[in-house]
C-alpha atoms as a PDB file:
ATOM      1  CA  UNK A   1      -8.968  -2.927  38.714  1.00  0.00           C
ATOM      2  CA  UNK A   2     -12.051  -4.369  36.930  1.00  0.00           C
ATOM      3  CA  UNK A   3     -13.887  -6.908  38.878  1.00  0.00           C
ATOM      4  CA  UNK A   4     -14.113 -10.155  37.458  1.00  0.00           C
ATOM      5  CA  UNK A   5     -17.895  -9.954  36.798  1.00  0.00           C
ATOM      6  CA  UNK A   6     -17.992  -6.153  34.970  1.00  0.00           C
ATOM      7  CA  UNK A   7     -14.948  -7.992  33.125  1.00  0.00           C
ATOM      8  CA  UNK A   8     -17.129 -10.723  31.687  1.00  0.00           C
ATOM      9  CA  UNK A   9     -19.922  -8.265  30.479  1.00  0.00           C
ATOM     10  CA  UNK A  10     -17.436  -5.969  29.284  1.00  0.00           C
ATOM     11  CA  UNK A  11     -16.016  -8.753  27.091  1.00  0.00           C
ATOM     12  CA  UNK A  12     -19.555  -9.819  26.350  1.00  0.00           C
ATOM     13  CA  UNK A  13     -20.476  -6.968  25.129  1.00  0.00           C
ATOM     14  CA  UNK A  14     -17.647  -6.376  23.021  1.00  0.00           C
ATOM     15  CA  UNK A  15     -18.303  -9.646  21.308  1.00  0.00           C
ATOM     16  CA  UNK A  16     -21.877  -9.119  20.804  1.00  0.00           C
ATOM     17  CA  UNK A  17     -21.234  -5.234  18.960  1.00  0.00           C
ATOM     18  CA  UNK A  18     -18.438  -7.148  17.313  1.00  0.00           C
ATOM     19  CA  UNK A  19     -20.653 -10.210  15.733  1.00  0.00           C
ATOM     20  CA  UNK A  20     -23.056  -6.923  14.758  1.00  0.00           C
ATOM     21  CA  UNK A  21     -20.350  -5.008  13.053  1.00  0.00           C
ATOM     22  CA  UNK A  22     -18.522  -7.317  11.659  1.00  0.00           C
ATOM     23  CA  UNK A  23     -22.098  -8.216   9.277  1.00  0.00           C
ATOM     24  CA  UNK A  24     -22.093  -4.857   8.374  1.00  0.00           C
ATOM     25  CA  UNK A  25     -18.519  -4.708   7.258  1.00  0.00           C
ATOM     26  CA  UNK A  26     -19.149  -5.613   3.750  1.00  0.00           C
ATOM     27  CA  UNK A  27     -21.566  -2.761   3.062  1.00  0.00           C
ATOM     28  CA  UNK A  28     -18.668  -0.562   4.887  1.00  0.00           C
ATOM     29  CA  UNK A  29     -16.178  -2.260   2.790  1.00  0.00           C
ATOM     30  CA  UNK A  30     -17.813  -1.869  -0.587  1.00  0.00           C
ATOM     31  CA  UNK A  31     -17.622   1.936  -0.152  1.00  0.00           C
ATOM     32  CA  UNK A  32     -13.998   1.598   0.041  1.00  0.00           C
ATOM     33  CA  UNK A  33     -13.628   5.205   1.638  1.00  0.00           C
ATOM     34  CA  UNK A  34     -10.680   6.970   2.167  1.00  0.00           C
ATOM     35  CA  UNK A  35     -10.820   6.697   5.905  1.00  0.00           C
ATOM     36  CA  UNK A  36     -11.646   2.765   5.857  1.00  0.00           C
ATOM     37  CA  UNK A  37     -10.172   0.822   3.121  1.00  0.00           C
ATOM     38  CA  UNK A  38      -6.868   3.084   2.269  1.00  0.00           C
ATOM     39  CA  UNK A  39      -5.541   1.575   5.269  1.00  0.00           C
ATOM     40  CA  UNK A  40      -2.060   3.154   5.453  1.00  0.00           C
ATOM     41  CA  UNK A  41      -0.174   2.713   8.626  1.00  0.00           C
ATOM     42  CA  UNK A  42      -0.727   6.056   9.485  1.00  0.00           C
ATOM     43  CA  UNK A  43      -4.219   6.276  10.834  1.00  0.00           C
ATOM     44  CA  UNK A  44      -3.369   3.571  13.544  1.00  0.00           C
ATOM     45  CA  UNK A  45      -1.305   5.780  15.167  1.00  0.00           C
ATOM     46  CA  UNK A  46      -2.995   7.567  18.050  1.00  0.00           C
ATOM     47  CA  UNK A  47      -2.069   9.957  20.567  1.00  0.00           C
ATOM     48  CA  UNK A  48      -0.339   8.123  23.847  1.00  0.00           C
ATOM     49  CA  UNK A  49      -3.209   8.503  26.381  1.00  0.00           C
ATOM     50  CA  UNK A  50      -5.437   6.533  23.769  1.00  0.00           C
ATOM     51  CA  UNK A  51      -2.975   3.714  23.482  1.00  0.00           C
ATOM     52  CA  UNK A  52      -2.771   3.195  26.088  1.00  0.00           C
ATOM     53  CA  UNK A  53      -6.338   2.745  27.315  1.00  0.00           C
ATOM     54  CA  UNK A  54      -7.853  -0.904  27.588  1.00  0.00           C
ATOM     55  CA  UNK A  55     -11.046   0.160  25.832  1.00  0.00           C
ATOM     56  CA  UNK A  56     -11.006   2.578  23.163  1.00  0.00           C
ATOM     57  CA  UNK A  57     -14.429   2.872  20.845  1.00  0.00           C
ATOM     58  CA  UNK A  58     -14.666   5.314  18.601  1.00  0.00           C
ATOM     59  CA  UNK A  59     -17.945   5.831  16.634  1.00  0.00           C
ATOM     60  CA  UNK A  60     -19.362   8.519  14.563  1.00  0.00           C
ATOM     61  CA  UNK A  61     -20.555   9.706  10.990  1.00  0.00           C
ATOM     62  CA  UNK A  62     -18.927  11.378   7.723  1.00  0.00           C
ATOM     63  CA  UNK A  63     -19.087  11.924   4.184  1.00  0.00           C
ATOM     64  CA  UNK A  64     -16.264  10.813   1.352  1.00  0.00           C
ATOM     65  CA  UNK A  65     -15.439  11.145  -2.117  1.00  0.00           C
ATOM     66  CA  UNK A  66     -13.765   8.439  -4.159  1.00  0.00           C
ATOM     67  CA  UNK A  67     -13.349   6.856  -7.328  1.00  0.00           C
ATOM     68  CA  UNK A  68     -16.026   5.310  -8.469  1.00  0.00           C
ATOM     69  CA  UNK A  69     -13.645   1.669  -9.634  1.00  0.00           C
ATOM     70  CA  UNK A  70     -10.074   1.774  -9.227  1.00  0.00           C
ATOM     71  CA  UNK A  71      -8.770   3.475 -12.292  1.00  0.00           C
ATOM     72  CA  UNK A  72     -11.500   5.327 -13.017  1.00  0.00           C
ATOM     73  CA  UNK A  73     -11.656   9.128 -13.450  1.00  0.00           C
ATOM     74  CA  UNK A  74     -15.513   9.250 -12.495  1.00  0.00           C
ATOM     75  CA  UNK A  75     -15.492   9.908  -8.668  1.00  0.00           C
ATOM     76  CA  UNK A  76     -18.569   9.364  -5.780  1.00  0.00           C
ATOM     77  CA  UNK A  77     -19.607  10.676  -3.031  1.00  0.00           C
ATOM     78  CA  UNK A  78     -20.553   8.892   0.044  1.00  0.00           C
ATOM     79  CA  UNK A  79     -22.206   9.166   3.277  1.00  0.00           C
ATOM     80  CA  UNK A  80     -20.694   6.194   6.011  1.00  0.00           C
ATOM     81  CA  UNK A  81     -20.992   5.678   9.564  1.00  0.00           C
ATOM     82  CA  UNK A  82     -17.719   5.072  11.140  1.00  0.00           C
ATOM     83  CA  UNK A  83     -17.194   2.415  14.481  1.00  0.00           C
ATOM     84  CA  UNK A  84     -13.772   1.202  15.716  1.00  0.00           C
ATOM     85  CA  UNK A  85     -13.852  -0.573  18.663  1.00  0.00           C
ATOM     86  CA  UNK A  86     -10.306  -1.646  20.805  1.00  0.00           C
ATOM     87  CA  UNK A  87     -10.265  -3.714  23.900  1.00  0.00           C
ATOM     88  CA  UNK A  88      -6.340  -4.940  24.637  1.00  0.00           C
ATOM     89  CA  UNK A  89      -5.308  -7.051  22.302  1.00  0.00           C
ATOM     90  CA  UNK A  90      -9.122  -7.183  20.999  1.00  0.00           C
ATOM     91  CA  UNK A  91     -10.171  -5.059  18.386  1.00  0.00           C
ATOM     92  CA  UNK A  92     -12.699  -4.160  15.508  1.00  0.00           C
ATOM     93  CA  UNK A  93     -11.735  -1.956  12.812  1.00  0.00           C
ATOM     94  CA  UNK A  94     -12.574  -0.766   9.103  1.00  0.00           C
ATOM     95  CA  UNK A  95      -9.036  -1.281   8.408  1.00  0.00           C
ATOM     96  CA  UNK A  96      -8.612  -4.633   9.402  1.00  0.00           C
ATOM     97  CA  UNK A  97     -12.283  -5.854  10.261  1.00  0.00           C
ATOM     98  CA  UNK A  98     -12.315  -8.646  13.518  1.00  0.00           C
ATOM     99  CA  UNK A  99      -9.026 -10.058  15.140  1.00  0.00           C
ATOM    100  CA  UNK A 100      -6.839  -9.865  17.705  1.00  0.00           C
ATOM    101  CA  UNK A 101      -2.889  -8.937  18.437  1.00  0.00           C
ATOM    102  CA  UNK A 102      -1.457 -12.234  19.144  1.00  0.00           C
ATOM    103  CA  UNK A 103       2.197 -10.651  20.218  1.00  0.00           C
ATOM    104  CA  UNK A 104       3.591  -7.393  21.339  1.00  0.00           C
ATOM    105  CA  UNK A 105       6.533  -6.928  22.484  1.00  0.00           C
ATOM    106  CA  UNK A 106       8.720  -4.065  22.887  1.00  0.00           C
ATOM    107  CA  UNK A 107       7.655  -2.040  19.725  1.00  0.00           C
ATOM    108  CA  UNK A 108       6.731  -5.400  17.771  1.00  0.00           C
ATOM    109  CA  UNK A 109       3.567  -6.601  17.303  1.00  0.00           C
ATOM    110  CA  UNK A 110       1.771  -9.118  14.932  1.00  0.00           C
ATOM    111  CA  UNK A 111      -1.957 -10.695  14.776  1.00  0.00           C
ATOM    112  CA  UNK A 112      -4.664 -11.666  12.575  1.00  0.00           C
ATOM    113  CA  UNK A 113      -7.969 -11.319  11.539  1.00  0.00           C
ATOM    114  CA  UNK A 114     -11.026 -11.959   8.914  1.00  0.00           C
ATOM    115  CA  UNK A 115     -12.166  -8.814   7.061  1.00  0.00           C
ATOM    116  CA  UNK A 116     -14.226  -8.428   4.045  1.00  0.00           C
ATOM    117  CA  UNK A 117     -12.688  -7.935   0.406  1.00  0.00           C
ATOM    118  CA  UNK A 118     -14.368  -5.099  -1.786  1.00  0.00           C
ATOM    119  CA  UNK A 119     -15.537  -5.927  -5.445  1.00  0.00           C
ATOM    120  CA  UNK A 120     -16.860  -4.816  -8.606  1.00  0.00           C
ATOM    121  CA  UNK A 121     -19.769  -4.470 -10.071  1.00  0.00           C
ATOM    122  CA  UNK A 122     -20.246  -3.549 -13.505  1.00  0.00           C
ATOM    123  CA  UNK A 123     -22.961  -1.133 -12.921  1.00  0.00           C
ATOM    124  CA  UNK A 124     -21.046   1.005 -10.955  1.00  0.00           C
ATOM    125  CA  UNK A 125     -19.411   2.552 -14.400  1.00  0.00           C
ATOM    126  CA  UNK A 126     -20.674   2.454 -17.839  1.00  0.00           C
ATOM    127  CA  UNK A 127     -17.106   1.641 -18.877  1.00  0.00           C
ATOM    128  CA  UNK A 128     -17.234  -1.417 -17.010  1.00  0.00           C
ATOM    129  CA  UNK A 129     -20.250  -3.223 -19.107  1.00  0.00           C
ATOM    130  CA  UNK A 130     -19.626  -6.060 -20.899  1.00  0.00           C
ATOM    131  CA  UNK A 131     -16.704  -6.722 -18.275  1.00  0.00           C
ATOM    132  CA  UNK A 132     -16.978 -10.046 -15.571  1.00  0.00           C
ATOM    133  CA  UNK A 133     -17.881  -8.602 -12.183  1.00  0.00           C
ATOM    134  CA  UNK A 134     -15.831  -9.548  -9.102  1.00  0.00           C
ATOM    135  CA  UNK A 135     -17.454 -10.715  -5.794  1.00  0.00           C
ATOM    136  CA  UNK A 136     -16.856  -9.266  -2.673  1.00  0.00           C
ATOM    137  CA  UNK A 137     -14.926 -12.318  -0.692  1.00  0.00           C
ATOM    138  CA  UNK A 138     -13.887 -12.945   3.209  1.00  0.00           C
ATOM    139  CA  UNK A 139     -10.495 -12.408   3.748  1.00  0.00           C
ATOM    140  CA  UNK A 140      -7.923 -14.176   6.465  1.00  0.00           C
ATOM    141  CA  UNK A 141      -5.096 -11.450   7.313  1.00  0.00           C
ATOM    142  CA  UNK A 142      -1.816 -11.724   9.057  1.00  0.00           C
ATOM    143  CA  UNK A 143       0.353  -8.794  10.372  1.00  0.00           C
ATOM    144  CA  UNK A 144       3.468  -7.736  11.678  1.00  0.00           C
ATOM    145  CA  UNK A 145       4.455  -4.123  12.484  1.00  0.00           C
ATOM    146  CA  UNK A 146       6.826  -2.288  14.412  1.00  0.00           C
ATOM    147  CA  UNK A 147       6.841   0.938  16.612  1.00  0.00           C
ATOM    148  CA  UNK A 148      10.123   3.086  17.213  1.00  0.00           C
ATOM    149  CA  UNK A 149       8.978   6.460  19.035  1.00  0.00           C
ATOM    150  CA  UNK A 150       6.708   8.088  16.434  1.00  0.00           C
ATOM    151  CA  UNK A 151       7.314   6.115  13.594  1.00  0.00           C
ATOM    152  CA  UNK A 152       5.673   2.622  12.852  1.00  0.00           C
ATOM    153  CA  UNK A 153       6.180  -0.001  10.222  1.00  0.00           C
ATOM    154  CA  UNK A 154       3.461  -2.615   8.845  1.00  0.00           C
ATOM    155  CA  UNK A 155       3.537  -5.716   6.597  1.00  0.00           C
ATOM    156  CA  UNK A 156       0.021  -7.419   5.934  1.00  0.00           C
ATOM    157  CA  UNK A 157      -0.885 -10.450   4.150  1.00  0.00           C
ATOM    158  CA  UNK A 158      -4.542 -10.695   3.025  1.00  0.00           C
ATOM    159  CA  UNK A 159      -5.958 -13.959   1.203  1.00  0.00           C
ATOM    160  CA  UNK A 160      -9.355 -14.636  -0.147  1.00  0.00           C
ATOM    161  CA  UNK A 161     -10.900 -17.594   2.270  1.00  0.00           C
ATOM    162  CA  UNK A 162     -14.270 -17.655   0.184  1.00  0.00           C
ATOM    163  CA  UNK A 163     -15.490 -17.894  -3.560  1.00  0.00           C
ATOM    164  CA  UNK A 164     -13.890 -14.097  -4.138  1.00  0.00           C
ATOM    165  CA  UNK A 165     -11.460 -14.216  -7.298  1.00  0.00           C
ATOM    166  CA  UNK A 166      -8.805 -15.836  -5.269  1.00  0.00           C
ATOM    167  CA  UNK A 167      -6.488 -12.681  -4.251  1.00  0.00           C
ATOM    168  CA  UNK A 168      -3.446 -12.706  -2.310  1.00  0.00           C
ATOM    169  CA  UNK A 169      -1.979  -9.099  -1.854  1.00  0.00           C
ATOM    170  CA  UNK A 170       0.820  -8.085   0.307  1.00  0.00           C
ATOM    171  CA  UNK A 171       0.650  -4.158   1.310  1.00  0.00           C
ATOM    172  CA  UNK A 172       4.148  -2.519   3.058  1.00  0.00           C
ATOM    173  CA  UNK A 173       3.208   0.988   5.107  1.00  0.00           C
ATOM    174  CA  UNK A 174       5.589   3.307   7.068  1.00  0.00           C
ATOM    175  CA  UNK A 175       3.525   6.059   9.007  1.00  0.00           C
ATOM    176  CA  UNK A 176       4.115   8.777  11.680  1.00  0.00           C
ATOM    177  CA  UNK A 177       2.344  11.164  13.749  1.00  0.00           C
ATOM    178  CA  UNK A 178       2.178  14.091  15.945  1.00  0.00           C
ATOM    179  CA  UNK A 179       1.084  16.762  17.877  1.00  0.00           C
ATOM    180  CA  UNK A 180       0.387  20.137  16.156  1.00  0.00           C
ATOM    181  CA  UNK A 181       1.479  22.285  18.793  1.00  0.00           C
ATOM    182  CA  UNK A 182      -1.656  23.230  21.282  1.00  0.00           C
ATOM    183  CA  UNK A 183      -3.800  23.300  18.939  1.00  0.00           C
ATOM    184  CA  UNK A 184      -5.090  19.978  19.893  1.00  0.00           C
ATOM    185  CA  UNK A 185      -4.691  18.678  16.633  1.00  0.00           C
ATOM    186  CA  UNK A 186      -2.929  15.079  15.718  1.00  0.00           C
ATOM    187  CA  UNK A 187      -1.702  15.154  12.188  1.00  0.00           C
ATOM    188  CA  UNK A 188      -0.536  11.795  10.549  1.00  0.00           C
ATOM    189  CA  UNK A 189       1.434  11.239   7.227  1.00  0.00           C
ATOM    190  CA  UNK A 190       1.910   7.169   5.581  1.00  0.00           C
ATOM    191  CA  UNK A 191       3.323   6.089   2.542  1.00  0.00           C
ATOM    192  CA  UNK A 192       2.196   2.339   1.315  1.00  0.00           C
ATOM    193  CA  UNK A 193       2.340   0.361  -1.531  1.00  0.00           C
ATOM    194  CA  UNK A 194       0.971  -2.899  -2.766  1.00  0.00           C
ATOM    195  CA  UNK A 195       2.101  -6.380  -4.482  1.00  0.00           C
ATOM    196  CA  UNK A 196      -0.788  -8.172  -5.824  1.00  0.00           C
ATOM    197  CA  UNK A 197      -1.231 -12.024  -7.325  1.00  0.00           C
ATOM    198  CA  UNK A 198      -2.216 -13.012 -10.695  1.00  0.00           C
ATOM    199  CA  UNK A 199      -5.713 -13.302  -9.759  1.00  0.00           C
ATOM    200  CA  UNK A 200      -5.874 -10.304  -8.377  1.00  0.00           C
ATOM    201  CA  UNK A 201      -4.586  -8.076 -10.831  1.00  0.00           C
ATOM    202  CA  UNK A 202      -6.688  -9.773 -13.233  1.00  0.00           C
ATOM    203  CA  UNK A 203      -9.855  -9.339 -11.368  1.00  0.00           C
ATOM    204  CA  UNK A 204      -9.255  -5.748 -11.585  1.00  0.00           C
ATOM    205  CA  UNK A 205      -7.114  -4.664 -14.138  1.00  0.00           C
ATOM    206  CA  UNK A 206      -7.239  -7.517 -16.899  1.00  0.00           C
ATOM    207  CA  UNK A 207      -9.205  -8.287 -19.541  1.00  0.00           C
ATOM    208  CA  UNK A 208      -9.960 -11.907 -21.055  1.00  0.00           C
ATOM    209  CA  UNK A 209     -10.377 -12.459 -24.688  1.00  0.00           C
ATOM    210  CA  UNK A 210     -14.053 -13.409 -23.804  1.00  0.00           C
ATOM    211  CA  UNK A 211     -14.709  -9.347 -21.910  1.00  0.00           C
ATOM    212  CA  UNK A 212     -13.094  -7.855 -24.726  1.00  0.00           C
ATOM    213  CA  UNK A 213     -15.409  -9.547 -27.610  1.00  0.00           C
ATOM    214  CA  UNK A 214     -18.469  -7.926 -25.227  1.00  0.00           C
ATOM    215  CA  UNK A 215     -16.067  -4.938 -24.219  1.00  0.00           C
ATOM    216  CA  UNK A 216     -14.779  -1.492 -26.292  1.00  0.00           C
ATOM    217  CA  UNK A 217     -11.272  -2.729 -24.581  1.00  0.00           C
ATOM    218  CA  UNK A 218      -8.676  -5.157 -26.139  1.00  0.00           C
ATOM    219  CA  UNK A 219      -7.358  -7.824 -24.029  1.00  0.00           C
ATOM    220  CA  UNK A 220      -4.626  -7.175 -21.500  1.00  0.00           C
ATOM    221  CA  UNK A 221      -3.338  -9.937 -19.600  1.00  0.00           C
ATOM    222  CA  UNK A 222      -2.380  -8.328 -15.963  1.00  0.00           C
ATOM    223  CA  UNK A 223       0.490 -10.326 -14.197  1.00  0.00           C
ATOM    224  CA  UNK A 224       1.735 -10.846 -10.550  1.00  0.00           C
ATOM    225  CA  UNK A 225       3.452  -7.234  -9.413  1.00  0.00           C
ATOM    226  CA  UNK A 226       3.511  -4.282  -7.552  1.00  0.00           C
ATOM    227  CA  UNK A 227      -0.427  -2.916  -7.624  1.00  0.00           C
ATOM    228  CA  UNK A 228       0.102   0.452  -6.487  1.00  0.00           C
ATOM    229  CA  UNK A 229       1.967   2.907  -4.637  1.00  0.00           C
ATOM    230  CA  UNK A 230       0.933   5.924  -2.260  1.00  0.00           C
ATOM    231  CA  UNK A 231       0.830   8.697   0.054  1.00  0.00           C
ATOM    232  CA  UNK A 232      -1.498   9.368   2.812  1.00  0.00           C
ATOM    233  CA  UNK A 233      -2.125  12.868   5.067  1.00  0.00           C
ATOM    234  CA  UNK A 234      -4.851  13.116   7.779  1.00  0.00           C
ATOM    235  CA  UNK A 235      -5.423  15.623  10.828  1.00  0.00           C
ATOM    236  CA  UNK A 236      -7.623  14.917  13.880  1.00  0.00           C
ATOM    237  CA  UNK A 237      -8.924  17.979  15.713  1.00  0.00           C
ATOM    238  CA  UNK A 238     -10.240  17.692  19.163  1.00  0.00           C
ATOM    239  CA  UNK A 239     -13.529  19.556  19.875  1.00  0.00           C
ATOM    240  CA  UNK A 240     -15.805  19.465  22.479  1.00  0.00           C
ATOM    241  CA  UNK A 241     -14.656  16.567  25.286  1.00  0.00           C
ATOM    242  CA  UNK A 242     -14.917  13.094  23.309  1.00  0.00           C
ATOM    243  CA  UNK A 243     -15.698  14.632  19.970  1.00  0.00           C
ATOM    244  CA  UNK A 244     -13.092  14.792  16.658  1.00  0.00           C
ATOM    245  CA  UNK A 245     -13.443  16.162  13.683  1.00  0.00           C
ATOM    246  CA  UNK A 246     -10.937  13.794  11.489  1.00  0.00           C
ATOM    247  CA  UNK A 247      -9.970  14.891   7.956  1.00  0.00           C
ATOM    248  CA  UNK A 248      -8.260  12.948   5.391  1.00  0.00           C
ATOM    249  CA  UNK A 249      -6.693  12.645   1.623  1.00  0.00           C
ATOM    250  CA  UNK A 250      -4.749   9.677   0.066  1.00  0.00           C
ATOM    251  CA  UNK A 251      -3.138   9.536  -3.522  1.00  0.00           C
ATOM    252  CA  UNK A 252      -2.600   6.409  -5.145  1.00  0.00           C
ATOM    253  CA  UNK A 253      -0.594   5.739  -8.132  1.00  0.00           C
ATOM    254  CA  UNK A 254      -1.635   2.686 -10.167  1.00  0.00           C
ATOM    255  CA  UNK A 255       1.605   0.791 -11.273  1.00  0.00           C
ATOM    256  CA  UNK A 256       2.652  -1.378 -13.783  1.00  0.00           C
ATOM    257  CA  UNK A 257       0.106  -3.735 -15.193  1.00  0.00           C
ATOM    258  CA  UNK A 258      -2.273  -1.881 -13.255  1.00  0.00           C
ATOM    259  CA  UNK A 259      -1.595   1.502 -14.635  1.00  0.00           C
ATOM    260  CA  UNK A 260      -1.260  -0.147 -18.478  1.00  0.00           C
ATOM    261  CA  UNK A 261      -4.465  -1.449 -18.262  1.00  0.00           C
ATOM    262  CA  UNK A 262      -7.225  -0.625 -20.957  1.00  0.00           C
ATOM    263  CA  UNK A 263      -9.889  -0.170 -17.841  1.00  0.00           C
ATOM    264  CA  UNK A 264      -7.660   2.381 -16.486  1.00  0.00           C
ATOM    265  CA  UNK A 265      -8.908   5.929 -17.152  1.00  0.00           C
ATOM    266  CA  UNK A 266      -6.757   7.947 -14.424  1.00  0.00           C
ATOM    267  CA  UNK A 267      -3.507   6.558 -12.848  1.00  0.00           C
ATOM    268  CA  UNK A 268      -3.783   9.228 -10.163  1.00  0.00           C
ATOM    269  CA  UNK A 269      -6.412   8.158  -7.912  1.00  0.00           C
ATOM    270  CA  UNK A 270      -7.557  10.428  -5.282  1.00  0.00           C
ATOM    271  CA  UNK A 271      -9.897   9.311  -2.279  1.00  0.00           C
ATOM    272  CA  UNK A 272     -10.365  11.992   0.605  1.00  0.00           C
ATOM    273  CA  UNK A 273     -13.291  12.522   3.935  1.00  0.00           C
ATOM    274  CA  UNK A 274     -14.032  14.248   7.019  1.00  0.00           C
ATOM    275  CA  UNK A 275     -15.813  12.083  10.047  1.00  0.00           C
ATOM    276  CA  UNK A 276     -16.855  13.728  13.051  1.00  0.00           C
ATOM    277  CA  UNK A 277     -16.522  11.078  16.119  1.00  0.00           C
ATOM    278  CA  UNK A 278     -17.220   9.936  19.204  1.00  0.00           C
ATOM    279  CA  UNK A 279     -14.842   8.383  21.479  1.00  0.00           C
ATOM    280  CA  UNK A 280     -15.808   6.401  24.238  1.00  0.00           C
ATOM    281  CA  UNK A 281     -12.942   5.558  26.885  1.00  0.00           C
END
């Protein structure tokens, strides 16, 4: 049992590599990697011992590659470092940026937090100029998911709280994982998909009369709907004590008004990394 004093630090210090973190989210957030901002169920399910530890902080360094917009068929590489820190119901994460659970309960759980919204800028693709870029915003999220054995279900609700484009999505994941015999690896397999607002899909998928006269694309008005659908696969190998190598690839389909876009040059979008980490326990 923690005395009440290495409690208080503990929890102090938490806070104080939260605050730093979470001002360094955006730049983490704007490389929309594989690893961070696909954020199928799947990679939040960890191997018992790890769950079941009050502190769990995982930190470390990798490489990515990734389209360079959604829909384009241009892809990037990256090179991130990679923190997720957990502390009971506490936690700081890529996927879900500061918050807390607020209820769990045999299997169930549900919280929020504020996380930062990825953009676009127009220089990031010449097929983008002449198009209106989109700010990277702070985002409010509420979640529920539930756990039964090795499967786990998530709902989450993000909203734009600042001067973003005003986004409301709604993204559904079922995930699983397990063992891969003694080979101390921990694979992990998710399926997601998303349902976008108005304002979101026409952030990043439409185009207004006034982009198109400055554009090569017509106009294409992009409606409420389902964004995209997916699959994700990832493995976790344990080396040395502490030290993972973790491997991932996620396909996303573009759907709908999404996929009909003009902006769209692929439908099949393909995002994939390896991070070699740290955790501390």
């Amino acid at each position: 049992m923690l005395s009440q004093k290495l409690l208080t630090l503990r929890v102090l210090q938490f806070l104080g590599v939260g605050l730093w973190s979470f001002s360094v989210l955006p730049i983490l957030v704007q490389a929309e990697s594989a690893f961070i901002a696909e954020d199928t169920v799947a990679l939040q399910i960890r191997p018992q011992e790890q769950r079941e530890a009050d502190w769990v902080i995982d930190a470390g360094v990798g490489t990515l590659v990734k389209p360079d917009y959604s829909g384009s068929d241009d892809y990037e590489f990256s090179f991130l470092p990679f923190l997720d820190i957990k502390y009971k119901n506490f936690f700081l994460s890529p996927k879900r940026g500061l918050g807390a659970y607020l209820f769990r309960k045999e299997g169930w759980g549900a919280g929020t937090s504020l996380n930062f919204g990825g953009g676009r800028d127009t220089d990031q693709n010449a097929r983008l100029s002449g198009l209106d870029e989109t700010d990277t915003s702070m985002q409010g999220e509420v979640f529920v998911n539930y756990r039964w054995k090795i499967i786990k279900l998530d709902a989450t609700l993000t909203r734009d709280l600042t001067e973003g484009y005003d986004g409301f999505t709604s993204r559904f994941s079922a995930g699983t994982g397990a063992p891969l015999g003694d080979t101390g690896a921990f694979a992990r397999v998710g399926i997601f998909t998303t349902l976008a607002n108005s304002h979101t899909m026409r952030a990043f998928y439409g185009v207004s009369n006034d982009e198109s006269t400055r554009s090569v694309y017509a106009p294409h008005k992009a409606s409420t709907g389902f964004q995209d659908a997916g699959v994700h696969v990832g493995v976790t190998q344990q080396l040395a004590e502490g030290f993972s190598l973790n491997a991932m690839v996620t396909y996303t389909r573009l759907v709908k008004d999404a996929a009909d876009s003009p902006i769209v040059q692929d439908e099949d979008q393909w995002s994939g990394g390896a991070f070699l980490t740290y955790s501390f326990k």
